[in-house]
PDBML (XML) file of the C-alpha atoms, coordinates in Angstrom:
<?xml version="1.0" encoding="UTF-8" ?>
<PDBx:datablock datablockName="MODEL"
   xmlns:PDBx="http://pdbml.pdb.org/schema/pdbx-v50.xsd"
   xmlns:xsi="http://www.w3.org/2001/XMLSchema-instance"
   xsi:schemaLocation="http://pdbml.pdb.org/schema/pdbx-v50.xsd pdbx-v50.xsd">
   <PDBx:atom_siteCategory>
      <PDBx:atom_site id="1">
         <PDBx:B_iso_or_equiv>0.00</PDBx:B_iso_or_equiv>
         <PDBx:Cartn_x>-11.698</PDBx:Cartn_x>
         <PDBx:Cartn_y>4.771</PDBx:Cartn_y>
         <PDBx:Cartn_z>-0.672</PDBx:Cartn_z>
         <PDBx:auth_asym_id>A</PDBx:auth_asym_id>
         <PDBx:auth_atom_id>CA</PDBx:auth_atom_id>
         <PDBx:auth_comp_id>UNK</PDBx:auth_comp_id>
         <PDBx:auth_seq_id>1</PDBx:auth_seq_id>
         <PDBx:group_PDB>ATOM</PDBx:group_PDB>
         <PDBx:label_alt_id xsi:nil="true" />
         <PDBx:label_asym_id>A</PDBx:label_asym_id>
         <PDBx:label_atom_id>CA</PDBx:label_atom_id>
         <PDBx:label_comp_id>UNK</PDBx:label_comp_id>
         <PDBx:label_entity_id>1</PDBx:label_entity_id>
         <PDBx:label_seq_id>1</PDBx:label_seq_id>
         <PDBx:occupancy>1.00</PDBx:occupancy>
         <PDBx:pdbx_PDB_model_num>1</PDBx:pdbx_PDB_model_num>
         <PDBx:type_symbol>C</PDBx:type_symbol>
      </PDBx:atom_site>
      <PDBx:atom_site id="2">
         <PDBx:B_iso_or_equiv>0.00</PDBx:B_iso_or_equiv>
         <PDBx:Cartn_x>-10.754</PDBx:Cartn_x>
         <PDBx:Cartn_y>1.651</PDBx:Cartn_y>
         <PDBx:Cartn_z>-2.849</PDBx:Cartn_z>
         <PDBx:auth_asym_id>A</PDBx:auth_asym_id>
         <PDBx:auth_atom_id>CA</PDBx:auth_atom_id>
         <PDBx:auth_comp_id>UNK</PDBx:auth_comp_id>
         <PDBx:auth_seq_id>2</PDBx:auth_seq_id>
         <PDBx:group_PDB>ATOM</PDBx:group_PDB>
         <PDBx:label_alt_id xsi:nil="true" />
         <PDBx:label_asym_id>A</PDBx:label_asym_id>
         <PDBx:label_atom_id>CA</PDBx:label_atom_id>
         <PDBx:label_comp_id>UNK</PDBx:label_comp_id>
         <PDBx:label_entity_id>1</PDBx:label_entity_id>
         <PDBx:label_seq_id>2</PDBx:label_seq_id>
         <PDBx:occupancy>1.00</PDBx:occupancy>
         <PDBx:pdbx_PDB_model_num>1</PDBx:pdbx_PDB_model_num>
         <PDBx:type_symbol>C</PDBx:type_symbol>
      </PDBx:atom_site>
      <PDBx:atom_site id="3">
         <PDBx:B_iso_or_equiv>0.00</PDBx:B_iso_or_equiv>
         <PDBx:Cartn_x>-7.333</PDBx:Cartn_x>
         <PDBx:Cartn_y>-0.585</PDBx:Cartn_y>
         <PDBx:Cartn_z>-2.352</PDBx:Cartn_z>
         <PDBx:auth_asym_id>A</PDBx:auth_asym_id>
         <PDBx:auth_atom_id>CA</PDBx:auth_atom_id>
         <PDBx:auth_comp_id>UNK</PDBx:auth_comp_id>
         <PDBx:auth_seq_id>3</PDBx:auth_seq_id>
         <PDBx:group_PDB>ATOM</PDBx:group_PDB>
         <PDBx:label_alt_id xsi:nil="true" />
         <PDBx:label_asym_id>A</PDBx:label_asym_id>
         <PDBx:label_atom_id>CA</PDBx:label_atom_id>
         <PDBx:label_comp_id>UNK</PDBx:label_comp_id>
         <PDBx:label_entity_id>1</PDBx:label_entity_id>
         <PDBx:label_seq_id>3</PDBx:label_seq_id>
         <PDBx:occupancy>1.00</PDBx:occupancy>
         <PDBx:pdbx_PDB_model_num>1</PDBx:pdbx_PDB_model_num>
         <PDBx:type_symbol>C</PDBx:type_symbol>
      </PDBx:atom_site>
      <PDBx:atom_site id="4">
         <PDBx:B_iso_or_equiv>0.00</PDBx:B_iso_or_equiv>
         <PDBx:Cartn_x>-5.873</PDBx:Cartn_x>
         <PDBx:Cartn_y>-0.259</PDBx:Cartn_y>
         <PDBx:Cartn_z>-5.735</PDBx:Cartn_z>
         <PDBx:auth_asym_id>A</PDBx:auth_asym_id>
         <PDBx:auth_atom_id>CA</PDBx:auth_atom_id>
         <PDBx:auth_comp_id>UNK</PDBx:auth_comp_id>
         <PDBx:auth_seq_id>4</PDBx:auth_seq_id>
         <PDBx:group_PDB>ATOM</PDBx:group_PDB>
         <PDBx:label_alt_id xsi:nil="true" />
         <PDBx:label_asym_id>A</PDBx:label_asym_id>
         <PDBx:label_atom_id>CA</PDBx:label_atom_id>
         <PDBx:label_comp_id>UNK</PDBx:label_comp_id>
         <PDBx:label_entity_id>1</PDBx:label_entity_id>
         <PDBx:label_seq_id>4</PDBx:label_seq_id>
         <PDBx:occupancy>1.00</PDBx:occupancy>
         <PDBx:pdbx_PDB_model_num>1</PDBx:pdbx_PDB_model_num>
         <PDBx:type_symbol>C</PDBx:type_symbol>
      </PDBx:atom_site>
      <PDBx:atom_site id="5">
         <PDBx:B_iso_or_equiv>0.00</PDBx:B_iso_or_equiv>
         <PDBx:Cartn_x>-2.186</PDBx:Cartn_x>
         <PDBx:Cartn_y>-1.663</PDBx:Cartn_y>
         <PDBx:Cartn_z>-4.733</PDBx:Cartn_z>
         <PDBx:auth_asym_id>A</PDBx:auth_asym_id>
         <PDBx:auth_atom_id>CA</PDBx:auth_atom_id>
         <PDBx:auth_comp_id>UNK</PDBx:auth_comp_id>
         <PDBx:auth_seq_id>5</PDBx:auth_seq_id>
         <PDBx:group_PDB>ATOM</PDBx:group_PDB>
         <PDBx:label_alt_id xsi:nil="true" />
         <PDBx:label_asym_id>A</PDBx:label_asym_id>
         <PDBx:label_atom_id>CA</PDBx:label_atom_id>
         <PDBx:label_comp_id>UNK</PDBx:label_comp_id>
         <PDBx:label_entity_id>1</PDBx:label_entity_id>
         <PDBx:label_seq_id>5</PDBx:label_seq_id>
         <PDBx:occupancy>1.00</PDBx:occupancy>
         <PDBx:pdbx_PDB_model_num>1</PDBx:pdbx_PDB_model_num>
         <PDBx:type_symbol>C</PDBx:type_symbol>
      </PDBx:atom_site>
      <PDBx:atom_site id="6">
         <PDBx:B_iso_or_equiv>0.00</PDBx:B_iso_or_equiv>
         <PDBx:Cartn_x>-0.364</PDBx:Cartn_x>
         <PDBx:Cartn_y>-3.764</PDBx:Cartn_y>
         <PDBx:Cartn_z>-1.881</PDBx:Cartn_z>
         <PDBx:auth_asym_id>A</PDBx:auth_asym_id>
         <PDBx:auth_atom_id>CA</PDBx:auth_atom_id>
         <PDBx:auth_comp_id>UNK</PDBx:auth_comp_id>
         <PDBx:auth_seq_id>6</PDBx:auth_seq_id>
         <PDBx:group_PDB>ATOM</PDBx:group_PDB>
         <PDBx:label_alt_id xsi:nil="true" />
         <PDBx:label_asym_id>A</PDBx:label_asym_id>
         <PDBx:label_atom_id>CA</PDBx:label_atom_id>
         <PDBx:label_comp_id>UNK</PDBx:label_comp_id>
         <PDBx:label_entity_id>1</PDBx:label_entity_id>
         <PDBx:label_seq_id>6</PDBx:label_seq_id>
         <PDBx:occupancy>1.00</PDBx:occupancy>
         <PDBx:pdbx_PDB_model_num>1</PDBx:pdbx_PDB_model_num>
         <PDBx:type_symbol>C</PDBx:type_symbol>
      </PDBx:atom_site>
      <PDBx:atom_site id="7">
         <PDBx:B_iso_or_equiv>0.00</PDBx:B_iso_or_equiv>
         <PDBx:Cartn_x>3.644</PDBx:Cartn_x>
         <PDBx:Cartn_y>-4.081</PDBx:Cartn_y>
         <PDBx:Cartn_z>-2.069</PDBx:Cartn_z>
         <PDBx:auth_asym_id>A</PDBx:auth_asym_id>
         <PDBx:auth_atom_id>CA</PDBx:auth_atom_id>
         <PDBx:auth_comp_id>UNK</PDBx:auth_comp_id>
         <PDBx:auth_seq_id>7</PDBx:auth_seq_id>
         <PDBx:group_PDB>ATOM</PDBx:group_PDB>
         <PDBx:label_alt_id xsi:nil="true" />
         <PDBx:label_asym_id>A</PDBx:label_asym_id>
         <PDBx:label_atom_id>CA</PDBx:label_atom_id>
         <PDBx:label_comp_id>UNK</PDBx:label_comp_id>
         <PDBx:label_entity_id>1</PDBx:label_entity_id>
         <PDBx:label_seq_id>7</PDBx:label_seq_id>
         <PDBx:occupancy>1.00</PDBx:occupancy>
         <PDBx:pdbx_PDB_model_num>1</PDBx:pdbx_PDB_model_num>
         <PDBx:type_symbol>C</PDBx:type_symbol>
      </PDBx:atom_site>
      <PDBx:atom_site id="8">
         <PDBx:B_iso_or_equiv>0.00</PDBx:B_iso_or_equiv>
         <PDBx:Cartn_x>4.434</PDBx:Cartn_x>
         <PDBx:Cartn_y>-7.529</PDBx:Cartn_y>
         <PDBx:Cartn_z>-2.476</PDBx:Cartn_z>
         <PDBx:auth_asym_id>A</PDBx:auth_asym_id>
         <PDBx:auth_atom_id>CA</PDBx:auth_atom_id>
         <PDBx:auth_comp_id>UNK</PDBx:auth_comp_id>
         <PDBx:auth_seq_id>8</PDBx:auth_seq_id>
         <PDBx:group_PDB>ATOM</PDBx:group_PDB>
         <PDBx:label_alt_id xsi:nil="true" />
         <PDBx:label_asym_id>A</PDBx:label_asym_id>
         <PDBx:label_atom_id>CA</PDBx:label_atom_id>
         <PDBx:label_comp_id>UNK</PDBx:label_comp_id>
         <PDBx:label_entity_id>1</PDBx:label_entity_id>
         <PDBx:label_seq_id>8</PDBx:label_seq_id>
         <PDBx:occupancy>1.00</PDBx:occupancy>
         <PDBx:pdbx_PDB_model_num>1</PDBx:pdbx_PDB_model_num>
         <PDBx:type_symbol>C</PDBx:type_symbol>
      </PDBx:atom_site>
      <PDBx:atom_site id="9">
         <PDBx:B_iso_or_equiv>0.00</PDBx:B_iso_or_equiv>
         <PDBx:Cartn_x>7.625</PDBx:Cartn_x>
         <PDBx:Cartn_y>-7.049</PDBx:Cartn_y>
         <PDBx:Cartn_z>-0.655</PDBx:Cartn_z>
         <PDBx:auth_asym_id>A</PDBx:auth_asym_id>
         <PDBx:auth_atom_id>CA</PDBx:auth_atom_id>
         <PDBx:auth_comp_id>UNK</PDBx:auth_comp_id>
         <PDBx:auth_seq_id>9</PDBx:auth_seq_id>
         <PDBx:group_PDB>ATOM</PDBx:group_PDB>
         <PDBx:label_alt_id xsi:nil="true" />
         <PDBx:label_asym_id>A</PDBx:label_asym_id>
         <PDBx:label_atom_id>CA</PDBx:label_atom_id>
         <PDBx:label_comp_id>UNK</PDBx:label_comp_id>
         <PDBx:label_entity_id>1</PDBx:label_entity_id>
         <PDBx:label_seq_id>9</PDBx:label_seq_id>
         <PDBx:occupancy>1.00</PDBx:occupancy>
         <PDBx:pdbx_PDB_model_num>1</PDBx:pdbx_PDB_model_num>
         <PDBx:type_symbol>C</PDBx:type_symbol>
      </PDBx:atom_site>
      <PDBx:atom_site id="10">
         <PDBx:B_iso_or_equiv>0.00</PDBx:B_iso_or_equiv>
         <PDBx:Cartn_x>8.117</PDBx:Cartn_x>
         <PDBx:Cartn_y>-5.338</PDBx:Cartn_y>
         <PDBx:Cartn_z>2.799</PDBx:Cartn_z>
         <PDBx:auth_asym_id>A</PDBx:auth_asym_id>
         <PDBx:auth_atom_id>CA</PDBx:auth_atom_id>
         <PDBx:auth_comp_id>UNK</PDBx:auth_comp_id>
         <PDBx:auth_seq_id>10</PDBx:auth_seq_id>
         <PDBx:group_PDB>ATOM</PDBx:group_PDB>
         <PDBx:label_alt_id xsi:nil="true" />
         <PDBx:label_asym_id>A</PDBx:label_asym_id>
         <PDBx:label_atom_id>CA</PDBx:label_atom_id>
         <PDBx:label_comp_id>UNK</PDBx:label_comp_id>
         <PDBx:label_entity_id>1</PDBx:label_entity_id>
         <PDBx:label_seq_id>10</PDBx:label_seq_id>
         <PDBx:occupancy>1.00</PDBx:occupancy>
         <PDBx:pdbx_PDB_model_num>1</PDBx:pdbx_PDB_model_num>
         <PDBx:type_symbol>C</PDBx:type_symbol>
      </PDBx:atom_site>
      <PDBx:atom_site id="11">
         <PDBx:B_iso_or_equiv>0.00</PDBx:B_iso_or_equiv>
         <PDBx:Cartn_x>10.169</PDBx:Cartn_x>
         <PDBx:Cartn_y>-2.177</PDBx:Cartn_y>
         <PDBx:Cartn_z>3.298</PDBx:Cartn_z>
         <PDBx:auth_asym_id>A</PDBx:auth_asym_id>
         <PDBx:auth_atom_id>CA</PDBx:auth_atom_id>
         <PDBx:auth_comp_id>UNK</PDBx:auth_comp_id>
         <PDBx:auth_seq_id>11</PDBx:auth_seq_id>
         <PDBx:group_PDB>ATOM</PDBx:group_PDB>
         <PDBx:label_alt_id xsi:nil="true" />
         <PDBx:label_asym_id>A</PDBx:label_asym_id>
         <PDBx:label_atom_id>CA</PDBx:label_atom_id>
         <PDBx:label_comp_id>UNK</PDBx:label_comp_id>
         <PDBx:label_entity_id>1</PDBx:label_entity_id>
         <PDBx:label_seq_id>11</PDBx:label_seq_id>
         <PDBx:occupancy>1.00</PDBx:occupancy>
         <PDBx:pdbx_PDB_model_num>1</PDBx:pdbx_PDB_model_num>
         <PDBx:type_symbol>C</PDBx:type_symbol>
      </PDBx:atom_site>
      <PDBx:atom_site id="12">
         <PDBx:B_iso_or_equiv>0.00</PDBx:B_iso_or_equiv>
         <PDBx:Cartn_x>13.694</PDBx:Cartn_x>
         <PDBx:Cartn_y>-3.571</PDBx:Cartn_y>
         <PDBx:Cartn_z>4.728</PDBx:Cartn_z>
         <PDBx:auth_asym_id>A</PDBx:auth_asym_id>
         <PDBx:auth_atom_id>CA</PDBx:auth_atom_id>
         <PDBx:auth_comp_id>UNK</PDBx:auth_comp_id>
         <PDBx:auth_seq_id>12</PDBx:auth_seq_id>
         <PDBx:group_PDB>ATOM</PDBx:group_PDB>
         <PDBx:label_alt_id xsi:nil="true" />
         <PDBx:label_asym_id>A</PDBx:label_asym_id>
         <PDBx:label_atom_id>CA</PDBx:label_atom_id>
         <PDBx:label_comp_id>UNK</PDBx:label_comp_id>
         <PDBx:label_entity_id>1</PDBx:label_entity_id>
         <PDBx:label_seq_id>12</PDBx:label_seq_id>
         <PDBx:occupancy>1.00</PDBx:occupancy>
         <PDBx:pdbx_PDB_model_num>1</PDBx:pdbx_PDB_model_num>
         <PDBx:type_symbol>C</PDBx:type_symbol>
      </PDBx:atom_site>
      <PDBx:atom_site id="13">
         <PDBx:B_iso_or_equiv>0.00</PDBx:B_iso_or_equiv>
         <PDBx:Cartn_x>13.803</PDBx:Cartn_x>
         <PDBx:Cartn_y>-1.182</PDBx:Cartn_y>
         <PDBx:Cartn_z>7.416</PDBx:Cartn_z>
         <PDBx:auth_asym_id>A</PDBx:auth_asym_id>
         <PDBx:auth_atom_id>CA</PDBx:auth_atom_id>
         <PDBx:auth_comp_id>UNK</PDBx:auth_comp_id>
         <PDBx:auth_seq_id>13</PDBx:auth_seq_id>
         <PDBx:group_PDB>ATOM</PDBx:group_PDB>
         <PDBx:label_alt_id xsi:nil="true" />
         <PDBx:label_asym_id>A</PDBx:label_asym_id>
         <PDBx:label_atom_id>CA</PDBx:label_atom_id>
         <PDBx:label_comp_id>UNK</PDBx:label_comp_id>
         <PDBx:label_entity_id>1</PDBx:label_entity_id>
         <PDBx:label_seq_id>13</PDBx:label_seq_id>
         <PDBx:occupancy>1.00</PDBx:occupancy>
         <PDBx:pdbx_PDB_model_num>1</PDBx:pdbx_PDB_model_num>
         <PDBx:type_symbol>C</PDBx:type_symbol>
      </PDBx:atom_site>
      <PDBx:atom_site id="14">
         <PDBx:B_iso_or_equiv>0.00</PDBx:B_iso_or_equiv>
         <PDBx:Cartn_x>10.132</PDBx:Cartn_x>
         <PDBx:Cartn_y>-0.208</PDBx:Cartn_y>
         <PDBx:Cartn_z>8.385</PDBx:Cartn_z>
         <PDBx:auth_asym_id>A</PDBx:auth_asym_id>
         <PDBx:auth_atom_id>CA</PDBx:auth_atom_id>
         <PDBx:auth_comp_id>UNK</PDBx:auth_comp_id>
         <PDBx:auth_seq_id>14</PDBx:auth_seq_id>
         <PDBx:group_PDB>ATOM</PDBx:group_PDB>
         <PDBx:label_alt_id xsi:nil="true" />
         <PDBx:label_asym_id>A</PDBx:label_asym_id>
         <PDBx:label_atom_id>CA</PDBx:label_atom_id>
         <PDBx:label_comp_id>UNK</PDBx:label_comp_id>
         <PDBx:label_entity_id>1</PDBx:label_entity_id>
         <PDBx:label_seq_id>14</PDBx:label_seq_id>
         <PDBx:occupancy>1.00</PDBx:occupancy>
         <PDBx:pdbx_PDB_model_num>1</PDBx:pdbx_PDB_model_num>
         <PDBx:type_symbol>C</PDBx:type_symbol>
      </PDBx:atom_site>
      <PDBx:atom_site id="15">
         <PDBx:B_iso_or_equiv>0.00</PDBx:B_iso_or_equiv>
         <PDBx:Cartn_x>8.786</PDBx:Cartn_x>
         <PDBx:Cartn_y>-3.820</PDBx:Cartn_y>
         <PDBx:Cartn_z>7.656</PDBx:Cartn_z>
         <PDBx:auth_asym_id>A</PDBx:auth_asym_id>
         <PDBx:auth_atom_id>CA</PDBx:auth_atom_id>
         <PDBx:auth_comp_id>UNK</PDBx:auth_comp_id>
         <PDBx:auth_seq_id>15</PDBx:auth_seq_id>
         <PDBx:group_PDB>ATOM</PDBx:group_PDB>
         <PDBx:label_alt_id xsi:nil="true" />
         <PDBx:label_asym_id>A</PDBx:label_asym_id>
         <PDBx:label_atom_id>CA</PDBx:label_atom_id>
         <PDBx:label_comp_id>UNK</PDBx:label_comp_id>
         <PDBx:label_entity_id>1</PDBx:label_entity_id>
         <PDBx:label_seq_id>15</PDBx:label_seq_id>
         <PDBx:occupancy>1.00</PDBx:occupancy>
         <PDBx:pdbx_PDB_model_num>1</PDBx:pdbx_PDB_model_num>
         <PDBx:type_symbol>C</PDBx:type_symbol>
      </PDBx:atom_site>
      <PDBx:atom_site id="16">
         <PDBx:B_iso_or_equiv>0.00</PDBx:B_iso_or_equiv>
         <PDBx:Cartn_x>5.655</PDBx:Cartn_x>
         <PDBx:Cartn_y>-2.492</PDBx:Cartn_y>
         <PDBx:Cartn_z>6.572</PDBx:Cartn_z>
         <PDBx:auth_asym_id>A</PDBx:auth_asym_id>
         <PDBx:auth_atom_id>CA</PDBx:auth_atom_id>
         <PDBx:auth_comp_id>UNK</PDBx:auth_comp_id>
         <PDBx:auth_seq_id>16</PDBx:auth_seq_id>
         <PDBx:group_PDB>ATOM</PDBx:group_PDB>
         <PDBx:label_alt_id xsi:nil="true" />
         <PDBx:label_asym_id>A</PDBx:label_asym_id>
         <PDBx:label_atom_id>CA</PDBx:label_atom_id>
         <PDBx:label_comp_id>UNK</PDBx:label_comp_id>
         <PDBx:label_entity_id>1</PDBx:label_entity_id>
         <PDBx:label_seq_id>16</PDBx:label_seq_id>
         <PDBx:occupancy>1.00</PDBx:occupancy>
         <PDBx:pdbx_PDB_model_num>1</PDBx:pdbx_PDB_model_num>
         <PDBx:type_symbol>C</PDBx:type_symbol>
      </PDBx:atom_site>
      <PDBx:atom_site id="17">
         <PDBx:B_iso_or_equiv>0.00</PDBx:B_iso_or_equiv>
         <PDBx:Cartn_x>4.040</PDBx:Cartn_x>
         <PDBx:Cartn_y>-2.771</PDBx:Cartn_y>
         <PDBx:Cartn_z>3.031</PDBx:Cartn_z>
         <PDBx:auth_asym_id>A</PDBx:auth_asym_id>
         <PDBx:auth_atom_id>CA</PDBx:auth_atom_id>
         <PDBx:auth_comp_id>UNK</PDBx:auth_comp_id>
         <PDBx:auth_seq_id>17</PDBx:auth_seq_id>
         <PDBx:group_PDB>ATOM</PDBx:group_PDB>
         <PDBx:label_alt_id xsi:nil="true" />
         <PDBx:label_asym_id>A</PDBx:label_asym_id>
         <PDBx:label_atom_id>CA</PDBx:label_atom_id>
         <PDBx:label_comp_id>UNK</PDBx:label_comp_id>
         <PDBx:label_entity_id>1</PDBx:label_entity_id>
         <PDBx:label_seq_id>17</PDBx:label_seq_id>
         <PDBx:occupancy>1.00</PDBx:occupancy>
         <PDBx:pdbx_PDB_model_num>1</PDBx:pdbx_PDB_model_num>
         <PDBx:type_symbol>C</PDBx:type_symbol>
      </PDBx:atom_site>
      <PDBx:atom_site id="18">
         <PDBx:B_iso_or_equiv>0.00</PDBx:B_iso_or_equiv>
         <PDBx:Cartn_x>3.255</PDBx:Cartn_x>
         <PDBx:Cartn_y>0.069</PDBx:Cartn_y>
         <PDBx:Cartn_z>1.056</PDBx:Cartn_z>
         <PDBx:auth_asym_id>A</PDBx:auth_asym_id>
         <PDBx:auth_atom_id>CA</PDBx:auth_atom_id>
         <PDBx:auth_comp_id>UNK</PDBx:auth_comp_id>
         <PDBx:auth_seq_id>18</PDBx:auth_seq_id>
         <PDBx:group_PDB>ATOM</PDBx:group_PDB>
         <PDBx:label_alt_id xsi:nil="true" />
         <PDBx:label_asym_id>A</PDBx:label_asym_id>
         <PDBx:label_atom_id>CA</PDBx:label_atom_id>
         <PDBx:label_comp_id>UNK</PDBx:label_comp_id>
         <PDBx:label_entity_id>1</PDBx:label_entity_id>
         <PDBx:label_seq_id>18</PDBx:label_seq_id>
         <PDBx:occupancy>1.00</PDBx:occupancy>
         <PDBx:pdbx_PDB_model_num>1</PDBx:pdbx_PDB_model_num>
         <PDBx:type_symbol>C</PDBx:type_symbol>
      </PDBx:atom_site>
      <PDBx:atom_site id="19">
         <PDBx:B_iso_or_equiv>0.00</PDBx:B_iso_or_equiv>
         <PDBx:Cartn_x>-0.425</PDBx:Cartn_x>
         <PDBx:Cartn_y>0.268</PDBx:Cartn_y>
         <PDBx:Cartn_z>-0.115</PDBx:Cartn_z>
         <PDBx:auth_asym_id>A</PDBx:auth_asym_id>
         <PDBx:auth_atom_id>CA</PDBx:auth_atom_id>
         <PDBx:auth_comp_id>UNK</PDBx:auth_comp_id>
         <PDBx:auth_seq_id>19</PDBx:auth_seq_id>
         <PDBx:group_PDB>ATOM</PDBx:group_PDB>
         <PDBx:label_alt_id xsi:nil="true" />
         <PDBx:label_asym_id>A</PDBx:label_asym_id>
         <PDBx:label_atom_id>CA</PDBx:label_atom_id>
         <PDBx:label_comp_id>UNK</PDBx:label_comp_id>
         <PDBx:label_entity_id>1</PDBx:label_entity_id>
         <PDBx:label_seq_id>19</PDBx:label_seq_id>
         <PDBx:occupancy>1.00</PDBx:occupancy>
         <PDBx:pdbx_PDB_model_num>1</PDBx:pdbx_PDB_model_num>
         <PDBx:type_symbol>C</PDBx:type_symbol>
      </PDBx:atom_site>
      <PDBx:atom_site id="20">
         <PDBx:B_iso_or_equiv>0.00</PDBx:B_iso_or_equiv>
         <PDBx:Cartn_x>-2.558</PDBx:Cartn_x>
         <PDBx:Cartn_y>2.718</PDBx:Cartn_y>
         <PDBx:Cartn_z>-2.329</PDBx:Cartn_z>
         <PDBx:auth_asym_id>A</PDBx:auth_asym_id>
         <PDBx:auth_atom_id>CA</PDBx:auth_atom_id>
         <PDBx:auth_comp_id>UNK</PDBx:auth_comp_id>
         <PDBx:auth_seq_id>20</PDBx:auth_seq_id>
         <PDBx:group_PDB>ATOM</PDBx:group_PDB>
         <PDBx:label_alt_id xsi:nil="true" />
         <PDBx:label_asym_id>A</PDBx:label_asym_id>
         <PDBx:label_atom_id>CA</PDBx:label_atom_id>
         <PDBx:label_comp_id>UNK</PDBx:label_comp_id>
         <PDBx:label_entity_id>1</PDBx:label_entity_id>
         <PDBx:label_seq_id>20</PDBx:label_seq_id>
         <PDBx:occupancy>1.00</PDBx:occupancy>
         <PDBx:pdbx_PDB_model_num>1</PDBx:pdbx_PDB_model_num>
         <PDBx:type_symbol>C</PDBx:type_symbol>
      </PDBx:atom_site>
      <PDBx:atom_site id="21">
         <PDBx:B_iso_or_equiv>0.00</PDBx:B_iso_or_equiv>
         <PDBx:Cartn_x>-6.181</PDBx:Cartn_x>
         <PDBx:Cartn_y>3.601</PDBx:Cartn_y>
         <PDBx:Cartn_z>-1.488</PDBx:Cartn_z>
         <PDBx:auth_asym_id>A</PDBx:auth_asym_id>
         <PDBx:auth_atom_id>CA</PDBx:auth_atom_id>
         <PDBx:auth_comp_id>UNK</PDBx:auth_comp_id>
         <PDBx:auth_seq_id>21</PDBx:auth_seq_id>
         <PDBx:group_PDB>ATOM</PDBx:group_PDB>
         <PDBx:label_alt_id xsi:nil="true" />
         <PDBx:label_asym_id>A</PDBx:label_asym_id>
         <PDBx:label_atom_id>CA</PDBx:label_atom_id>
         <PDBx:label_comp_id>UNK</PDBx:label_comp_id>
         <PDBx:label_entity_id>1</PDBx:label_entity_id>
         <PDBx:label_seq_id>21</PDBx:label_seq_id>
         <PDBx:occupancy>1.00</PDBx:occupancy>
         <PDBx:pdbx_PDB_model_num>1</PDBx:pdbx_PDB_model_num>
         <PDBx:type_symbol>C</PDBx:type_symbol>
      </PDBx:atom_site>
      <PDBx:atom_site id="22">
         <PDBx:B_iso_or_equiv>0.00</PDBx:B_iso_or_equiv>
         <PDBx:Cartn_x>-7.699</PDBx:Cartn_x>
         <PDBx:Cartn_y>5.513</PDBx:Cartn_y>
         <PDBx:Cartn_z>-4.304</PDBx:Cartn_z>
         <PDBx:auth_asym_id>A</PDBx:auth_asym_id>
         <PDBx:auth_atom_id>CA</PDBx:auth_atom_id>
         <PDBx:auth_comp_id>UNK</PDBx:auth_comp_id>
         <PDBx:auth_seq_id>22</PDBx:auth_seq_id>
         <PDBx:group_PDB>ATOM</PDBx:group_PDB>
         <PDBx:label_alt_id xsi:nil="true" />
         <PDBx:label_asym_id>A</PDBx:label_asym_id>
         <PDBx:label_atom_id>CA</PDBx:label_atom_id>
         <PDBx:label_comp_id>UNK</PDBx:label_comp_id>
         <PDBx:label_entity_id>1</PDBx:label_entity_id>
         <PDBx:label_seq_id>22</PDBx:label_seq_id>
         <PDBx:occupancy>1.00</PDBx:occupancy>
         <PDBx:pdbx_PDB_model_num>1</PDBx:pdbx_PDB_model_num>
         <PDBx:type_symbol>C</PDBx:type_symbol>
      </PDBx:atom_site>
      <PDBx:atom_site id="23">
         <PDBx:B_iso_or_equiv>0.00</PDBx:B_iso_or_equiv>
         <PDBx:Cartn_x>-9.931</PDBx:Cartn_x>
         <PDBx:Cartn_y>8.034</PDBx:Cartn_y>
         <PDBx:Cartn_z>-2.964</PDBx:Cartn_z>
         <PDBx:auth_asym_id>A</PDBx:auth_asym_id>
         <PDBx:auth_atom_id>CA</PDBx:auth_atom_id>
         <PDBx:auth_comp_id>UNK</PDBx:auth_comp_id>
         <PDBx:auth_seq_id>23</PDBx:auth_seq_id>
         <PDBx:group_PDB>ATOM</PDBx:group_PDB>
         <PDBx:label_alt_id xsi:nil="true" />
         <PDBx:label_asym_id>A</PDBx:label_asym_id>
         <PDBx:label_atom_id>CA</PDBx:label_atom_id>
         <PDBx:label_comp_id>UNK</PDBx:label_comp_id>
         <PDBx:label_entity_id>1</PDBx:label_entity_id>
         <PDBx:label_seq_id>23</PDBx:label_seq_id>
         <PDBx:occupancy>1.00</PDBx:occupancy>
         <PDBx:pdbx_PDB_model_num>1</PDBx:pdbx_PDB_model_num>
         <PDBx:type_symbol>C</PDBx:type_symbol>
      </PDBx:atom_site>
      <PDBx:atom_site id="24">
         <PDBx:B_iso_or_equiv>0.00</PDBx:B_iso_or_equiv>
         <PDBx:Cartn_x>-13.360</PDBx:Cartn_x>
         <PDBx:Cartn_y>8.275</PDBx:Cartn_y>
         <PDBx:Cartn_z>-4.369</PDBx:Cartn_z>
         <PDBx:auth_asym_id>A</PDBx:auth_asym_id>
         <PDBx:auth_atom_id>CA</PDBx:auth_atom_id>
         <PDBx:auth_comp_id>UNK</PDBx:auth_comp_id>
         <PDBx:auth_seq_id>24</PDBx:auth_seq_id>
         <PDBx:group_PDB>ATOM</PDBx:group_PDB>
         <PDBx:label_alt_id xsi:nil="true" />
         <PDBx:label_asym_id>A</PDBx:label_asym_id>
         <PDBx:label_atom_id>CA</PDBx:label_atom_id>
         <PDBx:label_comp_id>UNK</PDBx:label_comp_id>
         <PDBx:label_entity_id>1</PDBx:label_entity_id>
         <PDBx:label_seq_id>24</PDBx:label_seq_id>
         <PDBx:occupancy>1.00</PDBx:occupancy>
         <PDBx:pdbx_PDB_model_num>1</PDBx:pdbx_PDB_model_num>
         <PDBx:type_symbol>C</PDBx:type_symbol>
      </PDBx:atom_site>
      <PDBx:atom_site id="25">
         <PDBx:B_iso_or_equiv>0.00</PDBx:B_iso_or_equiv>
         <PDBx:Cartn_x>-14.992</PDBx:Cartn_x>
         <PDBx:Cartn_y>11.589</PDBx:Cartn_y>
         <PDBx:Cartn_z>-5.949</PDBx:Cartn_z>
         <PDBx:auth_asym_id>A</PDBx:auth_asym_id>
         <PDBx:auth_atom_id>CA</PDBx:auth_atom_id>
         <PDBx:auth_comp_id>UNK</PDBx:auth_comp_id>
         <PDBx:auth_seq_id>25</PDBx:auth_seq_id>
         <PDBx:group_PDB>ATOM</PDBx:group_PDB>
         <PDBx:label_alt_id xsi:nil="true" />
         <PDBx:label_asym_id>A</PDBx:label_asym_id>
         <PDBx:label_atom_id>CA</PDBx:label_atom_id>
         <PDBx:label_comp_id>UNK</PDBx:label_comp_id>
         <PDBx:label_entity_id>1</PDBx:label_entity_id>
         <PDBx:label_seq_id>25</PDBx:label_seq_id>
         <PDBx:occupancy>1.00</PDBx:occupancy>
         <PDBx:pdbx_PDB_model_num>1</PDBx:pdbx_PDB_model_num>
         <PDBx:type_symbol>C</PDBx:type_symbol>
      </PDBx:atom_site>
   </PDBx:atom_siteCategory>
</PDBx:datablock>
């Protein structure tokens, strides 16, 4: 896999960032 995207802000209620891993072939 390959981190395409971080959130730059944290999820109000969670407090956790939502990220993207592209998954390769």
């Amino acid at each position: 896999g390959k981190l395409r995207e971080v959130s730059p802000a944290a999820d109000p209620a969670a407090r956790t960032y939502a990220a993207r891993v592209t998954v390769l072939d």
